[in-house]
Protein backbone atom coordinates (compact mmCIF):
# COMPACT_ATOMS: atom_id res chain seq x y z
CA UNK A 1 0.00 0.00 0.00
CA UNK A 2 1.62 3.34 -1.08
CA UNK A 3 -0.06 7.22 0.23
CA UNK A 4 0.50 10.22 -0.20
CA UNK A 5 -0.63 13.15 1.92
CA UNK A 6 -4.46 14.62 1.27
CA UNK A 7 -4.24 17.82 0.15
CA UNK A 8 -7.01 20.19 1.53
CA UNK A 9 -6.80 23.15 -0.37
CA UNK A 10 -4.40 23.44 -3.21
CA UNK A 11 -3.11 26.42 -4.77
CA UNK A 12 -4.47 25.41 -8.08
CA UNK A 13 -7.79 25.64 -7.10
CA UNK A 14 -7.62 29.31 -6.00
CA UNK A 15 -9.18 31.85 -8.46
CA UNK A 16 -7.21 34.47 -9.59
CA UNK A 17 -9.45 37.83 -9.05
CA UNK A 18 -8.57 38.72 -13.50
CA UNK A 19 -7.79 36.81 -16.06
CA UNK A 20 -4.84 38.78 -16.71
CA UNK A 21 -3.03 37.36 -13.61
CA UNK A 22 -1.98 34.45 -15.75
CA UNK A 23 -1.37 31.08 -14.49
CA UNK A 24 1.85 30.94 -13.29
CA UNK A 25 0.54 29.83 -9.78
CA UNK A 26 -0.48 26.80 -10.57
CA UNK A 27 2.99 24.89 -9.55
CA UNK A 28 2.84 21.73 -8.09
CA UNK A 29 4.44 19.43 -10.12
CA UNK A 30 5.46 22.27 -12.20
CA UNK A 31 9.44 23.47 -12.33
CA UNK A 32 10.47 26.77 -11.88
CA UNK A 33 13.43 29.37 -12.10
CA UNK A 34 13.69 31.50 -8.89
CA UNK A 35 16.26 34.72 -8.86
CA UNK A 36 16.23 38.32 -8.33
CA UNK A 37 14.35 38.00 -12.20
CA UNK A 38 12.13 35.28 -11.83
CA UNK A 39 9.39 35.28 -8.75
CA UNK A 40 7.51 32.85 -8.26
CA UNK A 41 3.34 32.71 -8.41
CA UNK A 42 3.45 36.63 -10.48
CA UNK A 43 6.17 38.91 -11.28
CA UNK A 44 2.89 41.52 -10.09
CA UNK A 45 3.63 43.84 -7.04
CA UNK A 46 0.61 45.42 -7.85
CA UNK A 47 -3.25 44.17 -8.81
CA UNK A 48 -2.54 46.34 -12.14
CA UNK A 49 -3.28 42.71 -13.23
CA UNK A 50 -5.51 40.72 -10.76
CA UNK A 51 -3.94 39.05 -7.74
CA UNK A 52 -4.82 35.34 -6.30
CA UNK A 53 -7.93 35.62 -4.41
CA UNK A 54 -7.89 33.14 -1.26
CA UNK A 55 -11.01 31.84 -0.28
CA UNK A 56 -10.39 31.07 3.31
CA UNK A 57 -8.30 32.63 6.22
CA UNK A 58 -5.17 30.71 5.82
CA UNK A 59 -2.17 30.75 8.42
CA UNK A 60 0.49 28.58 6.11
CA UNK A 61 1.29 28.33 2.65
CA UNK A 62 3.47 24.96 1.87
CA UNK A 63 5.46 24.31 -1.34
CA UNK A 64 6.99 21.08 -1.36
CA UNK A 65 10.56 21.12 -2.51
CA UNK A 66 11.17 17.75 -4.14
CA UNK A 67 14.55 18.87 -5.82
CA UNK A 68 16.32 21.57 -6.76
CA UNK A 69 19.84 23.12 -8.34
CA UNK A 70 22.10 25.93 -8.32
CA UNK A 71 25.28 26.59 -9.85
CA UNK A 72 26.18 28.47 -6.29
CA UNK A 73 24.45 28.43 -2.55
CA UNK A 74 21.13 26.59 -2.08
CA UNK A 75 19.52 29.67 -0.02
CA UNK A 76 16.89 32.05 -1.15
CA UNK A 77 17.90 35.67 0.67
CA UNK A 78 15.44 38.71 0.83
CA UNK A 79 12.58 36.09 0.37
CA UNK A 80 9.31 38.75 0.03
CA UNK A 81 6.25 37.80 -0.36
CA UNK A 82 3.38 40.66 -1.92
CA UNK A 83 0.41 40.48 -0.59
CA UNK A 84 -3.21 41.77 -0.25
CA UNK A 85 -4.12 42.75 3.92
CA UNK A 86 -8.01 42.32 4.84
CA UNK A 87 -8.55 45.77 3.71
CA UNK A 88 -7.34 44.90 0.18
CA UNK A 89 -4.23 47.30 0.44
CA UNK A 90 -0.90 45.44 -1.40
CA UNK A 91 1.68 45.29 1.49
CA UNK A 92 5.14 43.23 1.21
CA UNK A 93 6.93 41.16 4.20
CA UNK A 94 10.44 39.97 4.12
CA UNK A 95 11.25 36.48 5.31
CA UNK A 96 14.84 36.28 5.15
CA UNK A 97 16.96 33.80 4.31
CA UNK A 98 15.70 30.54 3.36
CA UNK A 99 18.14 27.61 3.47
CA UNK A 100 17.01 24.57 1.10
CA UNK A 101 18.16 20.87 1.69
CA UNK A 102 20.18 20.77 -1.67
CA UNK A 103 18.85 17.06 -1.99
CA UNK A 104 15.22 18.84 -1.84
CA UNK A 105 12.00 16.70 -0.49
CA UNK A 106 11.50 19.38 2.02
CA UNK A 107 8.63 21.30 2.59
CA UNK A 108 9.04 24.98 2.58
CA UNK A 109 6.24 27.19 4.51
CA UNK A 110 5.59 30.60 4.54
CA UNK A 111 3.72 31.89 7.52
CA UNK A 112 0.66 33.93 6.38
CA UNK A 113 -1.28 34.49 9.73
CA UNK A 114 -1.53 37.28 11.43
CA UNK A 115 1.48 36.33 14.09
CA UNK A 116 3.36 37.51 11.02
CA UNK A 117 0.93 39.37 8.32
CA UNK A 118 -0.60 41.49 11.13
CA UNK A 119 -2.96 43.25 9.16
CA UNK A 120 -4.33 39.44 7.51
CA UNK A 121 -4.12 37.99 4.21
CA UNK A 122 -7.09 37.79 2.06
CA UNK A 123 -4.63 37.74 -1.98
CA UNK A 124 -1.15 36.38 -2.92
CA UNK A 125 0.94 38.50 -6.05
CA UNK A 126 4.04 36.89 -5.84
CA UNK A 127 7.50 35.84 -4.03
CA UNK A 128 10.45 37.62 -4.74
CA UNK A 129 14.24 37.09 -3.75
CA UNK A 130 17.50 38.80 -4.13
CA UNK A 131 19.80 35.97 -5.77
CA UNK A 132 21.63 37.29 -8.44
CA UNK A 133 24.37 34.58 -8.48
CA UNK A 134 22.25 31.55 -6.68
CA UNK A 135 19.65 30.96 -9.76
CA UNK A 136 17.38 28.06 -8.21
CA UNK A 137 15.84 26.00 -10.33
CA UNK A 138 13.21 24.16 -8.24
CA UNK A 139 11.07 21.02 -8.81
CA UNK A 140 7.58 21.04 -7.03
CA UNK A 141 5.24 18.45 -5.83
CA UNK A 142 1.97 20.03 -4.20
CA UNK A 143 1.92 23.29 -3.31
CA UNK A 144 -1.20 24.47 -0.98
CA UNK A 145 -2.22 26.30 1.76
CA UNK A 146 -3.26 25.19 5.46
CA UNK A 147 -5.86 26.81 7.88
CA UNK A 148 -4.50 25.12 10.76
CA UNK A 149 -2.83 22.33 11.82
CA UNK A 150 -5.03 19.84 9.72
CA UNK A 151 -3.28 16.19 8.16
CA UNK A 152 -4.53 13.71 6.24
CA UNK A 153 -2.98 10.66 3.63
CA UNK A 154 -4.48 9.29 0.81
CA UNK A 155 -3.99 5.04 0.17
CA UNK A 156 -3.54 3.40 -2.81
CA UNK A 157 -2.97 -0.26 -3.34
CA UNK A 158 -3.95 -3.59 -1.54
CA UNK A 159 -4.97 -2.61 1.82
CA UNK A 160 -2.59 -3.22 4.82
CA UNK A 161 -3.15 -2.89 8.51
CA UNK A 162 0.55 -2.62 9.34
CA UNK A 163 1.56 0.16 6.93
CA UNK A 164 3.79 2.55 8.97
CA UNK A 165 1.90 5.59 7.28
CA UNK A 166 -1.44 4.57 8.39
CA UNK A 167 0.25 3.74 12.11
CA UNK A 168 1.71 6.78 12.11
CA UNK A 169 -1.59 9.07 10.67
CA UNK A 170 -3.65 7.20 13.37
CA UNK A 171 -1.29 8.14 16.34
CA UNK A 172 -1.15 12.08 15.14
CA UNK A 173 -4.09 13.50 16.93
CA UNK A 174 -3.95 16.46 14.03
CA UNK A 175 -4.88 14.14 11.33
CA UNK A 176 -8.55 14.54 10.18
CA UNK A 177 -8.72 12.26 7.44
CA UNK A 178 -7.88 9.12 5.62
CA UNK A 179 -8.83 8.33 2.22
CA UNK A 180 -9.35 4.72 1.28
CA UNK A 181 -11.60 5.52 -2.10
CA UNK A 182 -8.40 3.90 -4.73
CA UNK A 183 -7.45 1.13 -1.83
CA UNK A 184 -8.57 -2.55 -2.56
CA UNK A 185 -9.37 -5.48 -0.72
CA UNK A 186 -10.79 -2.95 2.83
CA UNK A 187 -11.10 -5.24 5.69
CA UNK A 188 -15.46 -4.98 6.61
CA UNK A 189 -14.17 -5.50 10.47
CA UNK A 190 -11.63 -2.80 10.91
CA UNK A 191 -12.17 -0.13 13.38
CA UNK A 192 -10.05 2.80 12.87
CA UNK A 193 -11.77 5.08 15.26
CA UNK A 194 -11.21 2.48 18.19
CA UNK A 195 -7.73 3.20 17.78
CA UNK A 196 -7.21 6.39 16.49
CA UNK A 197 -5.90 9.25 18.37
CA UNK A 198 -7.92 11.63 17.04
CA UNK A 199 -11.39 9.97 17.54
CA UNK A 200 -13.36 12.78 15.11
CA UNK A 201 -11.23 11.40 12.16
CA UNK A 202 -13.31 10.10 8.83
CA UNK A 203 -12.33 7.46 6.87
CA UNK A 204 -13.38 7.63 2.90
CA UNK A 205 -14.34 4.23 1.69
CA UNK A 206 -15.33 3.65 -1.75
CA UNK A 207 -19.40 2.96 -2.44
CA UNK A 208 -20.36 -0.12 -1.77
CA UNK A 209 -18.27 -1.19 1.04
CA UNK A 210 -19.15 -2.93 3.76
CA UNK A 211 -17.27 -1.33 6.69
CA UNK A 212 -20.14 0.06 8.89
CA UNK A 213 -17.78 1.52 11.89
CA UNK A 214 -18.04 4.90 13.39
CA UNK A 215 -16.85 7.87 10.84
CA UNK A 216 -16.58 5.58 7.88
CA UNK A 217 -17.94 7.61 4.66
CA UNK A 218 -19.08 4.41 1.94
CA UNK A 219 -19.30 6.53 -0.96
CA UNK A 220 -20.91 9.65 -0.13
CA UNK A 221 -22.65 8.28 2.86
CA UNK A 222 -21.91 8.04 6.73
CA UNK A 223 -23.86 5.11 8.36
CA UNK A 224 -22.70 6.89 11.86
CA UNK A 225 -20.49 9.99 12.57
CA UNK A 226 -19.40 10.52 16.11
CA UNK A 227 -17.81 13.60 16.93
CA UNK A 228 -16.41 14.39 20.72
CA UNK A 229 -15.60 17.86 22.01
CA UNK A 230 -13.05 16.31 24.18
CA UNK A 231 -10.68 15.12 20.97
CA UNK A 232 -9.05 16.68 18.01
CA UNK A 233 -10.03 18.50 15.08
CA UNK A 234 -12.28 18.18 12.17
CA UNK A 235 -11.39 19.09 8.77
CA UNK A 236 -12.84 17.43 5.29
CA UNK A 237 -12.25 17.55 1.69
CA UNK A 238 -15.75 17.18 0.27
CA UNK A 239 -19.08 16.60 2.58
CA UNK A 240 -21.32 13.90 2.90
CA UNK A 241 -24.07 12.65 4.26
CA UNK A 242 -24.59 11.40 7.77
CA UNK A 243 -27.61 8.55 8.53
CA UNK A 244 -26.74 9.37 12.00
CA UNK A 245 -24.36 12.09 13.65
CA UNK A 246 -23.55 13.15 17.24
CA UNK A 247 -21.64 15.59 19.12
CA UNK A 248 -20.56 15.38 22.74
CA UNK A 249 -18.93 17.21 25.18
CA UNK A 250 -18.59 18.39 29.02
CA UNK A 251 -19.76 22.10 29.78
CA UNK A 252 -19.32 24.09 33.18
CA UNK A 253 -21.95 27.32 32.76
CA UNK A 254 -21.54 28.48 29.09
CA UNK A 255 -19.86 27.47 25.99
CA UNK A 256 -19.79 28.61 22.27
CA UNK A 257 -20.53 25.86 19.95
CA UNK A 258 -20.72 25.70 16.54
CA UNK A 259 -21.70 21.69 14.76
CA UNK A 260 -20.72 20.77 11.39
CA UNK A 261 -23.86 19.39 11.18
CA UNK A 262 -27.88 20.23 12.38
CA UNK A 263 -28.82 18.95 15.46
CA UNK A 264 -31.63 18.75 18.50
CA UNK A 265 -30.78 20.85 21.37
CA UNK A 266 -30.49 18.13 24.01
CA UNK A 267 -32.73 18.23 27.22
CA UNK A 268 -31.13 20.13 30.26
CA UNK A 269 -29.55 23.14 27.88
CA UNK A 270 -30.33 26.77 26.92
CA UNK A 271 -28.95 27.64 23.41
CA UNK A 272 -28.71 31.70 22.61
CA UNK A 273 -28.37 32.54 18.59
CA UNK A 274 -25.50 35.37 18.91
CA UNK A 275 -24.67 38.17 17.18
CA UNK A 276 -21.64 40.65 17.41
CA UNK A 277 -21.36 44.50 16.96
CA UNK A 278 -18.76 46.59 18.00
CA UNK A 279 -20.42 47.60 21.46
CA UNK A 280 -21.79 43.98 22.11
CA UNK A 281 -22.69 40.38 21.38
CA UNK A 282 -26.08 40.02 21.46
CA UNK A 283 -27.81 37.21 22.74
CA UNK A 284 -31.16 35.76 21.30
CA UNK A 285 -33.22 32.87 23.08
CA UNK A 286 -32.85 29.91 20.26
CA UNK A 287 -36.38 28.53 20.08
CA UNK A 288 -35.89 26.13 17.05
CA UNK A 289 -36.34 22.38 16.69
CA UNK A 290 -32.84 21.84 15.61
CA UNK A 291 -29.44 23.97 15.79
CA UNK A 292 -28.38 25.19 12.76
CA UNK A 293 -24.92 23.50 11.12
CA UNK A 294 -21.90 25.99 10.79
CA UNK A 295 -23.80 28.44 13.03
CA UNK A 296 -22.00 29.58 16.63
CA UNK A 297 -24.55 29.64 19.31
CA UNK A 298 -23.67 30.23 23.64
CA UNK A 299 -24.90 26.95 25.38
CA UNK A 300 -25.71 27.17 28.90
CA UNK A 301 -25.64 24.24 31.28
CA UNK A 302 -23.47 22.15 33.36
CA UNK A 303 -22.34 18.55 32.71
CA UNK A 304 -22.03 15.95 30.15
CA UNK A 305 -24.56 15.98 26.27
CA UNK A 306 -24.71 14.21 23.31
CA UNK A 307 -26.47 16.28 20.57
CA UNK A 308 -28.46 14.24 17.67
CA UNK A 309 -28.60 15.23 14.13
CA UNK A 310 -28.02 14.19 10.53
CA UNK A 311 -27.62 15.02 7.35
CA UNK A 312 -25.21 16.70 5.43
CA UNK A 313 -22.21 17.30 7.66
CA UNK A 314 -19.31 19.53 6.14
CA UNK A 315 -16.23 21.88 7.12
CA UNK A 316 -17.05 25.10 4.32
CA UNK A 317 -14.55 27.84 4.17
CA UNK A 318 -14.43 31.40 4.73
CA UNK A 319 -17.00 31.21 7.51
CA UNK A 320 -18.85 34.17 9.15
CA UNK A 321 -21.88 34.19 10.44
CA UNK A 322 -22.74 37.19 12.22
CA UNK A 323 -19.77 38.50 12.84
CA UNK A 324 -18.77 34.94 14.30
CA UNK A 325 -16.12 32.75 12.66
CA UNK A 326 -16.88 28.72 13.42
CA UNK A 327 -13.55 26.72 14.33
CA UNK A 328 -13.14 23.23 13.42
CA UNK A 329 -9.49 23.49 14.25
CA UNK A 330 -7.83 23.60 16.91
CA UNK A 331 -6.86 27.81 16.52
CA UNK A 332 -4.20 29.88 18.22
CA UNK A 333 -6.73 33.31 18.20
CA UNK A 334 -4.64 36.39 16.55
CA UNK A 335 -4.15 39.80 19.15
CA UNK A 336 -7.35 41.85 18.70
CA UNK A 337 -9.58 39.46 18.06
CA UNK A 338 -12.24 38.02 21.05
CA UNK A 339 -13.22 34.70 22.27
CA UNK A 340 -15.50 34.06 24.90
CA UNK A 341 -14.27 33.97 28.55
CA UNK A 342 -15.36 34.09 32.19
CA UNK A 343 -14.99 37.51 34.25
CA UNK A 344 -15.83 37.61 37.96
CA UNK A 345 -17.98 34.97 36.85
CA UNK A 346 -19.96 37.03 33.97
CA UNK A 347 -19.18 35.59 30.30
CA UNK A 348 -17.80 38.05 27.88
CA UNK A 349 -16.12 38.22 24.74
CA UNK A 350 -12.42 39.37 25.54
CA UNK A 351 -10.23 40.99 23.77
CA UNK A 352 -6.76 39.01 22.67
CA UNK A 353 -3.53 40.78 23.58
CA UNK A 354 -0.01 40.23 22.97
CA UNK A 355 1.64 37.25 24.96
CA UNK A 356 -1.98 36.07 25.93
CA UNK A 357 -2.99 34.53 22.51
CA UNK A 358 -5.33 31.41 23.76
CA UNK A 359 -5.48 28.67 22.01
CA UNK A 360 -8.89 27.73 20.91
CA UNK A 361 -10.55 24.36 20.93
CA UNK A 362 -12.77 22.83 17.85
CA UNK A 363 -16.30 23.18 17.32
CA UNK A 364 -16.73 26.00 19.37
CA UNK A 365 -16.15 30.01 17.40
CA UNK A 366 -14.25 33.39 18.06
CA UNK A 367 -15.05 37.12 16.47
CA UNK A 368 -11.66 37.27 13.88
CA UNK A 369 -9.54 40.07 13.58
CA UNK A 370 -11.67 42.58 11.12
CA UNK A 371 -14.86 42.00 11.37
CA UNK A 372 -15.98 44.60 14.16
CA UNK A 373 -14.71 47.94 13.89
CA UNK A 374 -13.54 48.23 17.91
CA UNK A 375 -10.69 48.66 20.42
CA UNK A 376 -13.13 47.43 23.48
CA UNK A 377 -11.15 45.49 26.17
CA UNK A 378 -14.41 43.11 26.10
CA UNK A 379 -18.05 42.87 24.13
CA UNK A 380 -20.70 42.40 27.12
CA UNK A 381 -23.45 39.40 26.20
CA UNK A 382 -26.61 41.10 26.18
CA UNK A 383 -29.66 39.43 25.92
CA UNK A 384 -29.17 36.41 28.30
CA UNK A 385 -31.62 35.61 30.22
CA UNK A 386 -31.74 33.89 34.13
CA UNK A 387 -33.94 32.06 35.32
CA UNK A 388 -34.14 33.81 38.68
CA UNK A 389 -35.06 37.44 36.96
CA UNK A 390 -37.32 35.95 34.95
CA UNK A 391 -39.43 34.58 38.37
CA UNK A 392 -38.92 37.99 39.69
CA UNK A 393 -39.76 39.94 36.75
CA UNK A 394 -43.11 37.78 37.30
CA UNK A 395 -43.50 38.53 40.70
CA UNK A 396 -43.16 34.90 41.74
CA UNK A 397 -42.09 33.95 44.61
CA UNK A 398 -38.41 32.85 44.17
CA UNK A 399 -38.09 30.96 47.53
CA UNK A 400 -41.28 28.98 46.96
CA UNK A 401 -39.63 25.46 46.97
CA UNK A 402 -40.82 24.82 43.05
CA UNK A 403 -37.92 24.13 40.09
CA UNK A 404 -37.42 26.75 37.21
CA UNK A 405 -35.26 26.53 34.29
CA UNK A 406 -33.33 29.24 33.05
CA UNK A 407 -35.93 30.66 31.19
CA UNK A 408 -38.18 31.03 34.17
CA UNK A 409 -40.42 28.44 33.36
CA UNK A 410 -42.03 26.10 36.01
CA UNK A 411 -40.58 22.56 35.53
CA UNK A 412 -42.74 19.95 37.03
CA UNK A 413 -40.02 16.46 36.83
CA UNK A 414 -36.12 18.22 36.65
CA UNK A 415 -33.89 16.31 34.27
CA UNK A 416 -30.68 16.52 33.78
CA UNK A 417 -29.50 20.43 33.61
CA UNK A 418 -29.69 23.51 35.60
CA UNK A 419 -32.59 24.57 37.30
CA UNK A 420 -33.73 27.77 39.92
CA UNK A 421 -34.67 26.41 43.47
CA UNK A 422 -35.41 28.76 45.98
CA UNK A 423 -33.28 31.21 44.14
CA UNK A 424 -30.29 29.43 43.75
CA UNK A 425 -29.24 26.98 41.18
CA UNK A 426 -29.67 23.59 41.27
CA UNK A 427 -27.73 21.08 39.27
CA UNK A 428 -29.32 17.33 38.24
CA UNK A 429 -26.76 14.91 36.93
């Protein structure tokens, strides 16, 4: 069995914003001169001629080096990459000095988040150097850019169980995805998810084949996708569809979620539809049947719940809904933008600062760098909604012995949630 790694988002699929831009950016498997006269993607420094339109917020761009030669040293000095920021201005950033292995099969990234390109990256023009006696002539295999940290390989061949690329892509708990669609003779009985690290992993089976286990796509088709907020990422190269699907995860108070999937609000939780402005994120009671996929909502609750859903489950790019950007990946959040934290025991969005960048966790969503027009040290969530005023804006009586939920509403048989007893809450496991 032979792989290769699965290649989420290539550069060849990008779409240059004019014609005129050409197509010199299409270069994996292409070769290509690099010196102080050749760049590489354009020779454009301005959009005079188009530039490369991204379609998602990407933090890497990878070329794979698998050879290259010079007549002198195999470094690439005053590396520059032009760019467009999120306000469509063209700005430039020097890298350096990049050092090649002369025998190549390296990959060479460029940085393109905002750690770096502090004013984002939304358009490539080109990369530049300053060799003028160090003329590289370089041999590509993919070239493509990465949102976060997501892996996959794609198989080939008679199936094996002991092939060190599977063992290795099922021990990386950053891999997303293995692709089985051009691999013969698939064992029925295999389990990959049993095993993996990763647990939300999916495994792409050709139609027709008779592996039923968790996360296996037959075809186009998922008999049963089980997703956990307590494991790793999930990233996929083309949806499908989902007989079953289910989230789960462990909440203390409030969370941000966002599915990649619709789903029933499980029993015992209080979902609030949210939407950011510069002064605030506003908070609306959901009052649906089923959560919306790719949309961030605040859960409230405390303990452990399994949400229900099916249907078409899928990871789509460039993502922003209300102001809100869903995260699939695990994310290190850029300074200035706001994720949702706990202050003297109030929830708030909060403001990202230099040195405190958190890292954020998948499934759940921030407010990115751009959207809101705002300095604020926090957003307030307005909108939500206790169950304790709600009895008192009633003029109940809060200390009457009877169970509430945090709407306010009388609740005959508690389940499992948070509920308002005599004016304090009450937890049911």
């Amino acid at each position: 069995m032979s792989s290769k790694p699965a290649i989420f988002s290539p550069i060849d699929q990008q779409t240059p914003s004019s014609t005129t831009f050409g197509t010199g950016y299409k270069l994996s498997g292409k070769t290509a001169t690099f010196d102080h006269s050749n760049s590489l993607i354009s020779a454009n420094t301005t959009t005079t001629n188009g530039y490369l339109r991204l379609d998602d917020t990407y933090t890497k761009l990878v070329l794979h080096v698998k050879s290259l030669t010079t007549a002198a040293t195999f470094t690439s000095a005053n590396t520059t990459l032009y760019y467009l920021n999120a306000g469509g201005a063209v700005r430039s950033y020097n890298y350096g000095t990049v050092t090649y292995n002369p025998s190549g099969n390296q990959d060479w990234t460029i940085d393109l988040s905002r750690n770096v390109l502090t004013e984002g990256c939304t358009g490539i023009l080109g990369i530049t150097n300053g060799n003028w006696t160090s003329v590289l002539r370089i041999t590509f295999g993919d070239v493509y850019f990465l949102k976060g940290d997501e892996k996959g390989r794609t198989f080939t061949g008679i199936y094996s169980g002991g092939d060190s690329d599977l063992l290795d892509c099922l021990e990386d708990p950053s891999c997303t995805v293995l692709d089985f669609t051009n691999t013969d003779s698939l064992p029925a009985t295999e389990n990959w998810q049993a095993v993996a690290a990763n647990k939300n992993m999916v495994y792409y089976l050709p139609s027709g084949s008779a592996n039923q286990h968790p996360n296996v796509v037959n075809g186009t088709t998922c008999n049963n996708l089980v997703l956990s907020g307590e494991s790793g990422g999930f990233m996929l190269p083309t949806a499908f569809s989902a007989t079953a699907a289910s989230y789960s995860h462990t909440i203390n108070d409030y969370a941000v979620l966002t599915l990649p999937f619709k789903a029933a609000l499980p029993e015992g939780l209080v979902a609030y539809t949210l939407s950011a402005s510069p002064t605030a994120v506003t908070c609306s009671p959901f009052t649906g049947d089923s959560l919306p996929a790719h949309t961030p909502v605040l859960i409230q609750g405390s303990g452990s719940f399994t949400y229900h859903g099916a249907g078409t489950v899928s990871t789509p790019k460039n993502q922003k809904i209300n102001n809100l950007n869903p995260v699939y990946l695990t994310t290190k959040a850029a300074v200035g933008s706001y994720f949702l934290s706990m202050t003297n025991g109030t929830p708030v969005f909060q403001r990202v600062a230099s040195g405190t960048e958190p890292t954020l966790s998948p499934f759940t969503a921030f407010i990115q760098v751009g959207n809101l027009t705002t300095s604020a040290a926090s957003l307030p969530l307005e909108g939500l909604v206790t169950g304790l005023d709600q009895v008192r804006q009633r003029g109940e009586n809060a200390g009457d012995g009877r169970y509430y939920d945090l709407f306010g509403r009388r609740v005959e048989h508690p389940r499992k949630g948070i509920y308002i007893r005599n004016g304090q809450k009450v937890v049911f496991q």
